[in-house]
PDB file of N, CA and C in Angstrom:
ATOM      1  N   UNK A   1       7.992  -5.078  -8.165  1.00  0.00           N
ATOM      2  CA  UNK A   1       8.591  -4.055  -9.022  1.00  0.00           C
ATOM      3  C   UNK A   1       7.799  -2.768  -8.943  1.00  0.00           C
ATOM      4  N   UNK A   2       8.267  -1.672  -8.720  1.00  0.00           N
ATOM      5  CA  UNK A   2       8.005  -0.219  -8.644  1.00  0.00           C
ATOM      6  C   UNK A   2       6.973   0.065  -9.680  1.00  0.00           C
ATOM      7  N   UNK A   3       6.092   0.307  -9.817  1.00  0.00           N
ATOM      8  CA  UNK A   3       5.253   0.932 -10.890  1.00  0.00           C
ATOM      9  C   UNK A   3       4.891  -0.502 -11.521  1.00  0.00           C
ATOM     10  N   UNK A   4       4.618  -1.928 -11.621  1.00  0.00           N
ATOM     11  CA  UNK A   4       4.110  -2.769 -11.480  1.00  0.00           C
ATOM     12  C   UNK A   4       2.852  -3.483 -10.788  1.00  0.00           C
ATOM     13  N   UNK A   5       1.599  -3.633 -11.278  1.00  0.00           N
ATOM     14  CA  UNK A   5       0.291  -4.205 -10.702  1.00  0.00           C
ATOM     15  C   UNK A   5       0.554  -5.559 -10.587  1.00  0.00           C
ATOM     16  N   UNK A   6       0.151  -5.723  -8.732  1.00  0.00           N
ATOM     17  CA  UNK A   6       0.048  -7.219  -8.300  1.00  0.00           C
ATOM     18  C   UNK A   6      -0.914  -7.899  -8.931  1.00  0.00           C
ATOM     19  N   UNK A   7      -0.505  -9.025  -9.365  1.00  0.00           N
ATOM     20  CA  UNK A   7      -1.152 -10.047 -10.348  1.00  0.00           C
ATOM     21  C   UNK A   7      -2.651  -9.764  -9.248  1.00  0.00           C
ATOM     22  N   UNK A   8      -2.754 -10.236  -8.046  1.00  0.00           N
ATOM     23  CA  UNK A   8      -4.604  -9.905  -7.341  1.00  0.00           C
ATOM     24  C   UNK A   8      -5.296  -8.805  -7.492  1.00  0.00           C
ATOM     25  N   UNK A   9      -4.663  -7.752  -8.191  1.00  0.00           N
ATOM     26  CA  UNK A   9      -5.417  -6.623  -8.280  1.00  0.00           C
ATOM     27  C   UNK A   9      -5.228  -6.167  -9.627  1.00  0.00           C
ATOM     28  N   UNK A  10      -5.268  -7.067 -10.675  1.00  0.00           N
ATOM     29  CA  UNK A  10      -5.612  -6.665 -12.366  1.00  0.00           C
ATOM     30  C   UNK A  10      -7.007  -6.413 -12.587  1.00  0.00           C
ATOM     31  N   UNK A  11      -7.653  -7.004 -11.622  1.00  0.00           N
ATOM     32  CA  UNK A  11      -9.032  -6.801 -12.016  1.00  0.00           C
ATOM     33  C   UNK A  11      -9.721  -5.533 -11.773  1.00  0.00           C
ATOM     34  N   UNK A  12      -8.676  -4.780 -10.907  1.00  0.00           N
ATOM     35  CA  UNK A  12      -8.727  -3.171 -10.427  1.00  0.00           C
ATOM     36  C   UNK A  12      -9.319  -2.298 -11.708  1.00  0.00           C
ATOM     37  N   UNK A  13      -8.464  -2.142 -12.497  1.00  0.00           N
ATOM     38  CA  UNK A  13      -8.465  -1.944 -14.186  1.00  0.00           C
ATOM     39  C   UNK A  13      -9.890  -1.025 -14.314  1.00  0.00           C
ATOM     40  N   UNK A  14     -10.331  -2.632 -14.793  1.00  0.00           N
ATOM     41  CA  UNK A  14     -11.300  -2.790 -15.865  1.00  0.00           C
ATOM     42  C   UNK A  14     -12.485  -2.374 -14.325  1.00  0.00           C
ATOM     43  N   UNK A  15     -12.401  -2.776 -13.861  1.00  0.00           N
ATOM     44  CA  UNK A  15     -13.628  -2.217 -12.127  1.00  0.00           C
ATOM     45  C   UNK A  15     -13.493  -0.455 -12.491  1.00  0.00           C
ATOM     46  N   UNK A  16     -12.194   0.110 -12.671  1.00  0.00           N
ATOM     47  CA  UNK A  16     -11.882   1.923 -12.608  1.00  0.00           C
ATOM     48  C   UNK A  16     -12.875   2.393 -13.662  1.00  0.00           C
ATOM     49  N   UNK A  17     -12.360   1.480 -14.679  1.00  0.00           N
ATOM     50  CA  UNK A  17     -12.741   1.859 -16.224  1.00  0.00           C
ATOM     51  C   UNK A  17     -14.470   2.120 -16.286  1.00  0.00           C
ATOM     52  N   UNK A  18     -14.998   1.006 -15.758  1.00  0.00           N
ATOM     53  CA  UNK A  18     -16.672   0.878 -16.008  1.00  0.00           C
ATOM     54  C   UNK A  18     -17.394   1.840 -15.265  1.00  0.00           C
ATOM     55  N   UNK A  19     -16.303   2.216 -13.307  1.00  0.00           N
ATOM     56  CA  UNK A  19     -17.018   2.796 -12.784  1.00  0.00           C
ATOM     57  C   UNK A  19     -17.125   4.226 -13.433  1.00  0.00           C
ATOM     58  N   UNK A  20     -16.019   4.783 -13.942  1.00  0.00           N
ATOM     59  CA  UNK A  20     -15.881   5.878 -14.251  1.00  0.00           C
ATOM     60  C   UNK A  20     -16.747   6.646 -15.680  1.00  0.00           C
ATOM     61  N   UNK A  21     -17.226   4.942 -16.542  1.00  0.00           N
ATOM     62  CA  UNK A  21     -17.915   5.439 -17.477  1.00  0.00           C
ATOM     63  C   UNK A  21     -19.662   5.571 -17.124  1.00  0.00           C
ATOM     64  N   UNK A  22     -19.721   4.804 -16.483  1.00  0.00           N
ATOM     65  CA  UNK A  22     -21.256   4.754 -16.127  1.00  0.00           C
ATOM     66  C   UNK A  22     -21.744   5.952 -15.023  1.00  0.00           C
ATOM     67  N   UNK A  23     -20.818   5.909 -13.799  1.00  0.00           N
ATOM     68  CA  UNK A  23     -21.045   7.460 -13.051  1.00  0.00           C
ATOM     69  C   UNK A  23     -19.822   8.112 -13.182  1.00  0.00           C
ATOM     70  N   UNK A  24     -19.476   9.190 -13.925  1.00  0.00           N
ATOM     71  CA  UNK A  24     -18.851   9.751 -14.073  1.00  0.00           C
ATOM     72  C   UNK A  24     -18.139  10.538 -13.177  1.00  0.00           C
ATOM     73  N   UNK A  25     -19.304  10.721 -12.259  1.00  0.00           N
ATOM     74  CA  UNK A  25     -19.291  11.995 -10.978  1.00  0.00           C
ATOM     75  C   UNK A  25     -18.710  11.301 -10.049  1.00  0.00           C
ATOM     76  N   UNK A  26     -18.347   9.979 -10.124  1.00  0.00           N
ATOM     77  CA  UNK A  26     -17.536   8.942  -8.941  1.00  0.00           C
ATOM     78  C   UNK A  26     -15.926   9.656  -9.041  1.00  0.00           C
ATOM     79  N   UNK A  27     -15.407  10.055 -10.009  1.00  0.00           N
ATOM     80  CA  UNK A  27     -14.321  10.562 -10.518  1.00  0.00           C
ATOM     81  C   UNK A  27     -13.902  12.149 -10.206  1.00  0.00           C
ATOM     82  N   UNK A  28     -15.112  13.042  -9.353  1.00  0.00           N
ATOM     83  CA  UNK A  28     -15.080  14.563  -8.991  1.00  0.00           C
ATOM     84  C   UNK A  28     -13.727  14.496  -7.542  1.00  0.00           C
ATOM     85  N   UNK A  29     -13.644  13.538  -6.930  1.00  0.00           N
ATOM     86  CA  UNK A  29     -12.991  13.714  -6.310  1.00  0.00           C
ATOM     87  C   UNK A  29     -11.118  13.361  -6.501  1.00  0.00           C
ATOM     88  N   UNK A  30     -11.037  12.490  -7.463  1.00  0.00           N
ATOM     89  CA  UNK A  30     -10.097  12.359  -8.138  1.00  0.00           C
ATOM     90  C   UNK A  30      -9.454  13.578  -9.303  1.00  0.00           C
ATOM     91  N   UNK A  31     -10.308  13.977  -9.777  1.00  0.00           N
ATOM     92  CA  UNK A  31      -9.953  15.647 -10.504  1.00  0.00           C
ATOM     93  C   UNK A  31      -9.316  16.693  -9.732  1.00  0.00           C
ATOM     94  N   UNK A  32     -10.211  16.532  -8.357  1.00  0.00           N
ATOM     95  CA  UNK A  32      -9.992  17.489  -7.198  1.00  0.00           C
ATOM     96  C   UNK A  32      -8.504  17.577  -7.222  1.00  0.00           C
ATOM     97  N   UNK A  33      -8.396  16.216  -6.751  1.00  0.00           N
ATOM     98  CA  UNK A  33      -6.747  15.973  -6.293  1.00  0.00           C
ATOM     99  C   UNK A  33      -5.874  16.031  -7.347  1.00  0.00           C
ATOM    100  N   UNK A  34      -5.997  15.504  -8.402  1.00  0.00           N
ATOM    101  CA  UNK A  34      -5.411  15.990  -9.588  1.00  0.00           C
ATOM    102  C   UNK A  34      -5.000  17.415  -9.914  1.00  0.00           C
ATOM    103  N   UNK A  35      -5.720  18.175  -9.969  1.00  0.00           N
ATOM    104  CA  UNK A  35      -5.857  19.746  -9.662  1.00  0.00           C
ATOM    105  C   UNK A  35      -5.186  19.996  -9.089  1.00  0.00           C
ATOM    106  N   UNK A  36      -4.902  20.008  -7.291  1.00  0.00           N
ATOM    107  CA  UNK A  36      -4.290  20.100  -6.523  1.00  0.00           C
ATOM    108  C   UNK A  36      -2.848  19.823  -7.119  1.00  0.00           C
ATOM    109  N   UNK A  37      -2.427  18.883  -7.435  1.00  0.00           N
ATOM    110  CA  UNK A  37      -1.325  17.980  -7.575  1.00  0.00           C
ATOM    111  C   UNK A  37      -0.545  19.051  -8.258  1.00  0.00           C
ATOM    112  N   UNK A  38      -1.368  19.280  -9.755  1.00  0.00           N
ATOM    113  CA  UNK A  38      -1.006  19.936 -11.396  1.00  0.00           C
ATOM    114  C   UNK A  38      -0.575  21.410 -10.469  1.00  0.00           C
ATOM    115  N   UNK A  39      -1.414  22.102  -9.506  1.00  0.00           N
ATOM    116  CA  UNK A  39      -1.192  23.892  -8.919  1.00  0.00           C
ATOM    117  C   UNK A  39       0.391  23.595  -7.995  1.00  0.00           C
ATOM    118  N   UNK A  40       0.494  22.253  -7.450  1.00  0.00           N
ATOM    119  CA  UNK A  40       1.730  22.293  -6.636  1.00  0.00           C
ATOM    120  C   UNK A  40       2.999  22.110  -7.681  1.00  0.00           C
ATOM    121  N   UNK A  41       2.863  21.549  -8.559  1.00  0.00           N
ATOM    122  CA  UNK A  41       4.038  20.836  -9.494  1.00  0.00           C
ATOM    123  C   UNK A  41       4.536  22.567 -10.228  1.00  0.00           C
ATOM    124  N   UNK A  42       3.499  23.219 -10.297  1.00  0.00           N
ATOM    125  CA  UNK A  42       3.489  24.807 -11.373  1.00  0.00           C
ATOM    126  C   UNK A  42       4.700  25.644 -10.090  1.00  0.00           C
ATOM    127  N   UNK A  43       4.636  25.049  -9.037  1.00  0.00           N
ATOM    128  CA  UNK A  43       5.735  25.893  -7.837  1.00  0.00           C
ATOM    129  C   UNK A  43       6.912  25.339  -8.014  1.00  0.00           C
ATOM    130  N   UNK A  44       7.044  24.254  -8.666  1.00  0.00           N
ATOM    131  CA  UNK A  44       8.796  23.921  -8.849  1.00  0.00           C
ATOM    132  C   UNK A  44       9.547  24.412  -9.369  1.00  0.00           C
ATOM    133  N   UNK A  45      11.019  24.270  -9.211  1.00  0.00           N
ATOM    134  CA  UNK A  45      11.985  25.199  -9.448  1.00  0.00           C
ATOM    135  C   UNK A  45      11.951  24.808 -10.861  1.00  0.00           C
ATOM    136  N   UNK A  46      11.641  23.246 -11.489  1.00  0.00           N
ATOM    137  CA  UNK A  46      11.970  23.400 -12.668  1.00  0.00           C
ATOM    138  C   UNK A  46      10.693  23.154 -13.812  1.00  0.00           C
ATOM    139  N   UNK A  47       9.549  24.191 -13.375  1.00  0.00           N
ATOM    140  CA  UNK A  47       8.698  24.497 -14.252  1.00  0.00           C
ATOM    141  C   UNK A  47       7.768  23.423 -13.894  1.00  0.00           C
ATOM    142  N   UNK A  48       5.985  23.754 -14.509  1.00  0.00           N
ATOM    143  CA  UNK A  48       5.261  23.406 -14.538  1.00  0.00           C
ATOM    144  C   UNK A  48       5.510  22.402 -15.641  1.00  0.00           C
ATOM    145  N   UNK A  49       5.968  22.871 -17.034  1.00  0.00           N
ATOM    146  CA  UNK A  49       5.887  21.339 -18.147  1.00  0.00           C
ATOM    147  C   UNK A  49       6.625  20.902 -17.889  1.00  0.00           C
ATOM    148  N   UNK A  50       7.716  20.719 -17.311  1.00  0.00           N
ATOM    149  CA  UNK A  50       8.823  19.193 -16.852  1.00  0.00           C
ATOM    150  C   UNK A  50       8.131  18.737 -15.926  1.00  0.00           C
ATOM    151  N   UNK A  51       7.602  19.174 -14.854  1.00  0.00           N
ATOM    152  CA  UNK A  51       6.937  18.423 -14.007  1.00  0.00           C
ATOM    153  C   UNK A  51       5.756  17.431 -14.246  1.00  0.00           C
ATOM    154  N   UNK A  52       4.814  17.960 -15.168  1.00  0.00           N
ATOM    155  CA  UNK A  52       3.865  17.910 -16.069  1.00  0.00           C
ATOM    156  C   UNK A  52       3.831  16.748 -16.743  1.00  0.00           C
ATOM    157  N   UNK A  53       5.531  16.611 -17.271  1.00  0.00           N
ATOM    158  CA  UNK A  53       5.528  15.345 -18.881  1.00  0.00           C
ATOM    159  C   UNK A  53       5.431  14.391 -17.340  1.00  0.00           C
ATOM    160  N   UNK A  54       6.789  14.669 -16.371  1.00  0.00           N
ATOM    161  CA  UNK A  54       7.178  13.386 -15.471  1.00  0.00           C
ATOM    162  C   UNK A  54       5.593  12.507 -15.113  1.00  0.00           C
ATOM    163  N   UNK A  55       4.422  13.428 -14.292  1.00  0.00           N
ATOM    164  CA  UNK A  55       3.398  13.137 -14.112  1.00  0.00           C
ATOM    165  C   UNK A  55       2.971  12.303 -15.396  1.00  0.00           C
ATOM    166  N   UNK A  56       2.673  12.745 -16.221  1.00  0.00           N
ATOM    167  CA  UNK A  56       1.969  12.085 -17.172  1.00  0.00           C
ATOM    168  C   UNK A  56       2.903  10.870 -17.353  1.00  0.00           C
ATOM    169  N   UNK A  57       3.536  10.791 -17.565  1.00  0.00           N
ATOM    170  CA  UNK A  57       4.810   9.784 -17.617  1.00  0.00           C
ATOM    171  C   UNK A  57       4.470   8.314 -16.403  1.00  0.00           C
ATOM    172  N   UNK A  58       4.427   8.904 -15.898  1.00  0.00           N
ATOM    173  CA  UNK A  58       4.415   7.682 -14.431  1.00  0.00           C
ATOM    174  C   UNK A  58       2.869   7.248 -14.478  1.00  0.00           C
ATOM    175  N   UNK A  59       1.254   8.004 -14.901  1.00  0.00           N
ATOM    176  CA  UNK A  59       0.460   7.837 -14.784  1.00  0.00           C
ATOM    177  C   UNK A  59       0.233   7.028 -16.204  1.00  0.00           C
ATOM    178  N   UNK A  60       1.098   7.342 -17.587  1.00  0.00           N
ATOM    179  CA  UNK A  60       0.941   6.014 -18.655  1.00  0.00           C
ATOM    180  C   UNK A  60       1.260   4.710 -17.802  1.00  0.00           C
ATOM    181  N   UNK A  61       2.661   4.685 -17.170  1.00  0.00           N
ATOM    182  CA  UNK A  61       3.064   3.149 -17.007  1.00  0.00           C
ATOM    183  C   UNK A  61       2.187   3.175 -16.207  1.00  0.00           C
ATOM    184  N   UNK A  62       1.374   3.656 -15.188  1.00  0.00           N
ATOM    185  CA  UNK A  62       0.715   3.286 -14.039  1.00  0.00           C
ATOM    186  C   UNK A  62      -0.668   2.789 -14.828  1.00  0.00           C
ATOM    187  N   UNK A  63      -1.069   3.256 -15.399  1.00  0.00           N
ATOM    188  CA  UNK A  63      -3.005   3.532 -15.939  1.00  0.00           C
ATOM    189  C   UNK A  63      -2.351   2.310 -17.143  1.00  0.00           C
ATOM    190  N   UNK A  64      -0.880   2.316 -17.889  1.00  0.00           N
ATOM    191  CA  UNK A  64      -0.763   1.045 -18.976  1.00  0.00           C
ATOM    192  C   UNK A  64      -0.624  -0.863 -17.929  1.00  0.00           C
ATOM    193  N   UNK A  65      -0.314  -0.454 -17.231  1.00  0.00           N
ATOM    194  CA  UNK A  65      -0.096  -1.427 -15.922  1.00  0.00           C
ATOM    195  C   UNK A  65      -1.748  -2.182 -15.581  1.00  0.00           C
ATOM    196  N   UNK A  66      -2.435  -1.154 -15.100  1.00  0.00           N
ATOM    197  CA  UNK A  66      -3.728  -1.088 -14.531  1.00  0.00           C
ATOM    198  C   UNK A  66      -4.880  -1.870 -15.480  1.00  0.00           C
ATOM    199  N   UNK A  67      -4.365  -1.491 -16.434  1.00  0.00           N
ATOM    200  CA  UNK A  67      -5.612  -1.744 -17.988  1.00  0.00           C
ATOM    201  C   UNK A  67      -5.146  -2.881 -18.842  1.00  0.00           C
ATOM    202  N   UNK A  68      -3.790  -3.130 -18.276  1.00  0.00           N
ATOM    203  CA  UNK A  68      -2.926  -4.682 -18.767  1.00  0.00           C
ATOM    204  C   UNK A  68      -2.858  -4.764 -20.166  1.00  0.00           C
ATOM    205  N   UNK A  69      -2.457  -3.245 -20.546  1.00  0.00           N
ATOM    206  CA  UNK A  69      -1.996  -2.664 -21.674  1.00  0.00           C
ATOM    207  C   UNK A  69      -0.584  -2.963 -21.880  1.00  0.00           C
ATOM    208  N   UNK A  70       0.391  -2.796 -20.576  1.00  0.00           N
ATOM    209  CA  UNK A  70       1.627  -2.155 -20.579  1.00  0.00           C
ATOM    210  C   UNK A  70       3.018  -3.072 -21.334  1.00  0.00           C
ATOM    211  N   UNK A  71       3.161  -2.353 -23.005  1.00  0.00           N
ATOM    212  CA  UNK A  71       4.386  -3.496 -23.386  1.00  0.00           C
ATOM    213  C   UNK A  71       5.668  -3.797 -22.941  1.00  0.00           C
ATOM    214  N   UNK A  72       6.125  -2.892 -21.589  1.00  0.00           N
ATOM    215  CA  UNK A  72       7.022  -2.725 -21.119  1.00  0.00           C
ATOM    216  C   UNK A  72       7.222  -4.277 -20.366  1.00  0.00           C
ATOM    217  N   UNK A  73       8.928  -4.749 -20.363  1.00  0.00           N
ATOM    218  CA  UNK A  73       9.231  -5.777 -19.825  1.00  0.00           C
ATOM    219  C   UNK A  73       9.888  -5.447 -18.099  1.00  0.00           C
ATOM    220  N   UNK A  74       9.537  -6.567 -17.508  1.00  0.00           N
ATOM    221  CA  UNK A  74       9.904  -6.244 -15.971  1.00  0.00           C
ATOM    222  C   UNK A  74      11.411  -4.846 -16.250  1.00  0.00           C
ATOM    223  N   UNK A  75      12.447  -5.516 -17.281  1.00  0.00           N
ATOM    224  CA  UNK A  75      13.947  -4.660 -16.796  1.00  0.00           C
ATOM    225  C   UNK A  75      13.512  -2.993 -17.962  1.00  0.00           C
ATOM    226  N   UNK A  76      12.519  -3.513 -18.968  1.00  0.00           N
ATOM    227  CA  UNK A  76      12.441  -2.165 -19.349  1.00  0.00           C
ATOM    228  C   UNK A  76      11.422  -0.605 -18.845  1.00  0.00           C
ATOM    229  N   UNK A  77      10.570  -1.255 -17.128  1.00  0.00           N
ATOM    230  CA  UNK A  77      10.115  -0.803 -16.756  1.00  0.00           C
ATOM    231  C   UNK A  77      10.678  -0.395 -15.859  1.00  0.00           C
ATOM    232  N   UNK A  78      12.100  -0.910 -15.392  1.00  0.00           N
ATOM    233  CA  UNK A  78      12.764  -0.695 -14.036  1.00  0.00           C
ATOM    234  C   UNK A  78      13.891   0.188 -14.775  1.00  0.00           C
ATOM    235  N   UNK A  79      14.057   0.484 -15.763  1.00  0.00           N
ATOM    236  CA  UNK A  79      14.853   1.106 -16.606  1.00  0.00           C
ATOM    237  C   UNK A  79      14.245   2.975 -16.759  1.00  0.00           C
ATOM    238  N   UNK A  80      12.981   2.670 -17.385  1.00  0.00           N
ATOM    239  CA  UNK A  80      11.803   3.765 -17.416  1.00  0.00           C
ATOM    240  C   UNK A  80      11.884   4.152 -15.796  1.00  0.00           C
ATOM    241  N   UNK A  81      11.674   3.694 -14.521  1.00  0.00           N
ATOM    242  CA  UNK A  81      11.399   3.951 -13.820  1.00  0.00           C
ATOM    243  C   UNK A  81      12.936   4.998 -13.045  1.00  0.00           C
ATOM    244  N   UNK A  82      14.032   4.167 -13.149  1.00  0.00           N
ATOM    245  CA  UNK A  82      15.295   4.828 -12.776  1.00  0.00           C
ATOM    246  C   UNK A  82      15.304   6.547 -13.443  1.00  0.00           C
ATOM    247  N   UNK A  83      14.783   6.844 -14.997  1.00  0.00           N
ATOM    248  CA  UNK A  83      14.954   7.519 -15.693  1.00  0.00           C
ATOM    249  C   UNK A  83      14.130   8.351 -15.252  1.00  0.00           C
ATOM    250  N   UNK A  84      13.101   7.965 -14.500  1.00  0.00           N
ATOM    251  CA  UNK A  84      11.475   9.003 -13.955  1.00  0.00           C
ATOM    252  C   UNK A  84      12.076   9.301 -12.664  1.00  0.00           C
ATOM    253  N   UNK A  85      12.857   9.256 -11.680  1.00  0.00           N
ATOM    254  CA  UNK A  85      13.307   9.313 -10.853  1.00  0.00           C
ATOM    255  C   UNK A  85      14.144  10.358 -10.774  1.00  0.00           C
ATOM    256  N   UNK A  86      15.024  10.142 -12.043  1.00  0.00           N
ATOM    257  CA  UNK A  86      15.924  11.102 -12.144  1.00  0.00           C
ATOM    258  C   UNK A  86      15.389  12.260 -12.880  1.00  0.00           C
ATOM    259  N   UNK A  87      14.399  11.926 -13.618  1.00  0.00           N
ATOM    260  CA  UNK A  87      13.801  13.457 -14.052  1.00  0.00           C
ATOM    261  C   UNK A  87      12.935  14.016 -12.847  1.00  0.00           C
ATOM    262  N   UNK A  88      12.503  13.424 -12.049  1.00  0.00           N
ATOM    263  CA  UNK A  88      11.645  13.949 -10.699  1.00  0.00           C
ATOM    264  C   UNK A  88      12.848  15.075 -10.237  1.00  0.00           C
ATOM    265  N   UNK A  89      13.941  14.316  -9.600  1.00  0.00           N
ATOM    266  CA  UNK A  89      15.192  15.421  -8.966  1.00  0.00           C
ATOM    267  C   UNK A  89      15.317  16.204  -9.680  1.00  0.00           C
ATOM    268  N   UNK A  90      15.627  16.570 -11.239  1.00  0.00           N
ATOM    269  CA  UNK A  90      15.986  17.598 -11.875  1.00  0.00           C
ATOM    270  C   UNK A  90      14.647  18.616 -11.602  1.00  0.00           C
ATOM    271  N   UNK A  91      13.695  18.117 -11.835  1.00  0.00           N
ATOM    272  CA  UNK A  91      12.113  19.036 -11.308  1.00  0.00           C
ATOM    273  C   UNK A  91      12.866  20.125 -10.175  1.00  0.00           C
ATOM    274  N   UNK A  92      13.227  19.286  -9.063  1.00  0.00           N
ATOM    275  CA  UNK A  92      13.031  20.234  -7.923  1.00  0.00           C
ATOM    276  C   UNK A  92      14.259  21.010  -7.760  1.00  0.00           C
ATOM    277  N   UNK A  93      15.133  20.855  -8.690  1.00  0.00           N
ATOM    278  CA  UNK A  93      16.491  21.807  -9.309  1.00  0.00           C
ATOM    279  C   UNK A  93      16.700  22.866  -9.739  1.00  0.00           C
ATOM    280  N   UNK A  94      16.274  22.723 -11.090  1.00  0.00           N
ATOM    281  CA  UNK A  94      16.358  23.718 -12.146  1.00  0.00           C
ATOM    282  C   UNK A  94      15.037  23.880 -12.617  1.00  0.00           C
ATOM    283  N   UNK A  95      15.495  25.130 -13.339  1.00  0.00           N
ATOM    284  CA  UNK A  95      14.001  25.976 -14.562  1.00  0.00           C
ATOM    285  C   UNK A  95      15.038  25.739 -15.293  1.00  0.00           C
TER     286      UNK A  95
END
């Protein structure tokens, strides 16, 4: 399932979580790209904050997935996911 963590890599998680609290600076290159990401999304036709929520949007279920947080059920994540899809296309549409 799309935006779903393979049961062998839950332990990914909690490995992100510790590395990121103990060296922080392991994480400079991940900002980088982040950055990057946030300056390209600000060029879409349909604005920097629609693009913005979608991102944040996909990185909850992704980071709620990861941390084996996520209350979402297999069909209500494939539901969320159809809906992130279709707000992605409207992104590259309209302002």
């Amino acid at each position: 399932m799309l935006l779903e963590l393979h049961p062998d890599r839950q332990a990914t998680g909690a490995a992100l979580v510790a590395a990121a609290a103990d060296k922080p600076e392991l994480m400079a290159h991940c900002r980088a790209g982040y950055r990057e990401l946030l300056d390209e999304l600000a060029q879409l036709p349909g604005g920097f904050e629609r693009s913005a929520l979608v991102l944040l949007a996909v990185n909850g279920l992704l980071f709620g997935e990861l941390l084996r947080l996520s209350p979402y059920t297999s069909e209500e994540r494939s539901r969320l996911v159809k809906a992130l899809v279709k707000a992605v296309d409207q992104c590259g549409r309209m302002q």
